[in-house]
C-alpha atoms as a PDB file:
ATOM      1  CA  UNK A   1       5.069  -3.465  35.131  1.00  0.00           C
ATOM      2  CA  UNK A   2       7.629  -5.619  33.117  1.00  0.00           C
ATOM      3  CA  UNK A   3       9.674  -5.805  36.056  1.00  0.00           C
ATOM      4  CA  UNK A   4       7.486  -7.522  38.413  1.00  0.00           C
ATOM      5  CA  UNK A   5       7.465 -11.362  38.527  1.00  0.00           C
ATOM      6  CA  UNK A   6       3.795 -12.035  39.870  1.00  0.00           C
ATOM      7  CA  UNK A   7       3.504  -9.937  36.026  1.00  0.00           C
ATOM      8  CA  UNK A   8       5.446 -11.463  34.056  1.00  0.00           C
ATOM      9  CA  UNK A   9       4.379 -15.141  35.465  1.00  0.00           C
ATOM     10  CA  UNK A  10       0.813 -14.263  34.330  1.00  0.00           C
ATOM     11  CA  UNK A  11       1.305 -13.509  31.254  1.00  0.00           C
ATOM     12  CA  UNK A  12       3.695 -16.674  30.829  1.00  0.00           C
ATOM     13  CA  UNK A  13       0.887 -18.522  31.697  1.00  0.00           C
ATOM     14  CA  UNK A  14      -1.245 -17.061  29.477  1.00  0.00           C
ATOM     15  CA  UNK A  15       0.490 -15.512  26.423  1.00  0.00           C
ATOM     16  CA  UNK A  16      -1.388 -17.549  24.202  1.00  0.00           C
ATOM     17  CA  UNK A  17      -4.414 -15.556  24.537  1.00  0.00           C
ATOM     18  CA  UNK A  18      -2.286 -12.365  25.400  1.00  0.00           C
ATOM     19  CA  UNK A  19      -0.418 -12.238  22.541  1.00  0.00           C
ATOM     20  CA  UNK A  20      -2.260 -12.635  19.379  1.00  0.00           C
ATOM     21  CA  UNK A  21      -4.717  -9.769  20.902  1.00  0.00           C
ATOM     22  CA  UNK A  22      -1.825  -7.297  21.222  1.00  0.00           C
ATOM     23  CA  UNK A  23       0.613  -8.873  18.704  1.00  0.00           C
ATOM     24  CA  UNK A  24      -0.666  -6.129  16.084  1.00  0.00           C
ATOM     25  CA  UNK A  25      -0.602  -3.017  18.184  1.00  0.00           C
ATOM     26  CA  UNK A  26       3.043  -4.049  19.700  1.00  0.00           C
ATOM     27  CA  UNK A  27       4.299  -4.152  15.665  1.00  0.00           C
ATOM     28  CA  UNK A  28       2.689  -0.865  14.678  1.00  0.00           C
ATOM     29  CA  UNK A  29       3.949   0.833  17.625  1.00  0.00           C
ATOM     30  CA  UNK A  30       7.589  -0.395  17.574  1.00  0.00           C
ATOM     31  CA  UNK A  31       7.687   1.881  14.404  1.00  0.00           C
ATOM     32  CA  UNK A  32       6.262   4.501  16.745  1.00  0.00           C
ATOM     33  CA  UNK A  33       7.510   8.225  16.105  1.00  0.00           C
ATOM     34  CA  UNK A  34       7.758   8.407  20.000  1.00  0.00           C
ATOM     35  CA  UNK A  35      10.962   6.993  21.372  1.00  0.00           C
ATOM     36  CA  UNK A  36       9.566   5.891  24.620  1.00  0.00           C
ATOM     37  CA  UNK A  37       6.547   4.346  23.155  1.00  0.00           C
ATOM     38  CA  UNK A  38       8.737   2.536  20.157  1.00  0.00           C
ATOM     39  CA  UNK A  39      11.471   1.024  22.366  1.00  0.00           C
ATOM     40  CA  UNK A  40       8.466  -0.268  25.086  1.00  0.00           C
ATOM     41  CA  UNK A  41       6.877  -1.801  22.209  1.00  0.00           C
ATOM     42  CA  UNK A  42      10.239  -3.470  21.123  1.00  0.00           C
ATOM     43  CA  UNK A  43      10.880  -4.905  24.462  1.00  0.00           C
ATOM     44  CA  UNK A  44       7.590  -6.162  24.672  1.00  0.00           C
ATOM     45  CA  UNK A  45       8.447  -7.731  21.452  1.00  0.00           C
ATOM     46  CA  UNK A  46      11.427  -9.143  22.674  1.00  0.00           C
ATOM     47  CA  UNK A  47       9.942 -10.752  26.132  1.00  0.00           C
ATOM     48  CA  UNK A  48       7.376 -12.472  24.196  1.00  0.00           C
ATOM     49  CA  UNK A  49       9.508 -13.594  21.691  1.00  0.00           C
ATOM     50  CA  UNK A  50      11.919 -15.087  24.162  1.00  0.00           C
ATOM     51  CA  UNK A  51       9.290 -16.684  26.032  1.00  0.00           C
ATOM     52  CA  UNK A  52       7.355 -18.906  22.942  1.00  0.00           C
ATOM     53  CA  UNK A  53       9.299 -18.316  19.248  1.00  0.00           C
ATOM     54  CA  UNK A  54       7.038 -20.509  17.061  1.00  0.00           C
ATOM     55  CA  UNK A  55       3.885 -18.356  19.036  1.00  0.00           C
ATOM     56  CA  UNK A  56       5.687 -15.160  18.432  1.00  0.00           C
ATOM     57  CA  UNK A  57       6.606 -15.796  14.822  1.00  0.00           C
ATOM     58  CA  UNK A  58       2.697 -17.442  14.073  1.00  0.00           C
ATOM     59  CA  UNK A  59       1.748 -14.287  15.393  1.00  0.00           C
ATOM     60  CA  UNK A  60       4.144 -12.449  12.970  1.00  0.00           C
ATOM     61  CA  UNK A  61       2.973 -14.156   9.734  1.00  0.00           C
ATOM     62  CA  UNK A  62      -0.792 -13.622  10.900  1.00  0.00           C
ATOM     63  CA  UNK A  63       0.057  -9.761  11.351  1.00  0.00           C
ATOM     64  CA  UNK A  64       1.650  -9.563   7.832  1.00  0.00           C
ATOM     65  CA  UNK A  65      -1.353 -11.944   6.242  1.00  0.00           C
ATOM     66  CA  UNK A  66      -4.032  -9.498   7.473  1.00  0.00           C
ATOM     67  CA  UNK A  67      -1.986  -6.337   6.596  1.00  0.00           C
ATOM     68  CA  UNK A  68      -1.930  -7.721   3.130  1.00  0.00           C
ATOM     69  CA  UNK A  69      -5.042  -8.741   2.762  1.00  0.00           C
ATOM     70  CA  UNK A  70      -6.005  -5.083   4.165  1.00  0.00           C
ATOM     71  CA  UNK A  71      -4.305  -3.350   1.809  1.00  0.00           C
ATOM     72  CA  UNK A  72      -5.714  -5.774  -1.241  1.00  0.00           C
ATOM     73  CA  UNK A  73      -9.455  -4.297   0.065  1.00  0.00           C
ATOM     74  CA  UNK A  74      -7.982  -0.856   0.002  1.00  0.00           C
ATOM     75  CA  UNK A  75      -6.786  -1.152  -3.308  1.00  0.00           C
ATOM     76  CA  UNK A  76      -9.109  -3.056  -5.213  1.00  0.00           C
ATOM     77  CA  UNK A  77      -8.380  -1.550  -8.675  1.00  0.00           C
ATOM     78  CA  UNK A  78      -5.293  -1.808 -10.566  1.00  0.00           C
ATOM     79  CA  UNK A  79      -3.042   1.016 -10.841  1.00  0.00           C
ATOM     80  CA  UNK A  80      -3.298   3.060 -14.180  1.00  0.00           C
ATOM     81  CA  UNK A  81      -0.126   3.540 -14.410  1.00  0.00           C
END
């Protein structure tokens, strides 16, 4: 899909709608245990990071904000320990 230029055009023209909405699932899976699924997802990475840097990297700190902030609710007690 990658491959095709009418594809890749489109979502040139529109990765800043594209990308924050699949910004979080490309991160998570390019730690995938699958090989196949982990280097797709690091490719993706790559072609959106090539196209728009300061998107890709907003996108970045907005993925590690709400991971944080995710694992603050999870853990809302201090450790005992």
């Amino acid at each position: 899909m990658w491959n095709s230029d009418h594809i890749y055009g489109l979502v040139q023209q529109n990765q800043q709608v594209i990308l924050p909405l699949v910004f979080g699932a490309l991160e998570r899976n390019s730690h995938h245990w699958n090989q196949a699924v982990h280097n797709l997802s690091q490719n993706v990475k790559k072609i959106f990071q090539e196209m728009d840097k300061e998107l890709f990297h907003r996108c970045m700190n907005e993925f590690l904000k709400a991971e944080a902030e995710a694992k603050a609710v999870s853990f809302p007690f201090p450790s005992l320990s």
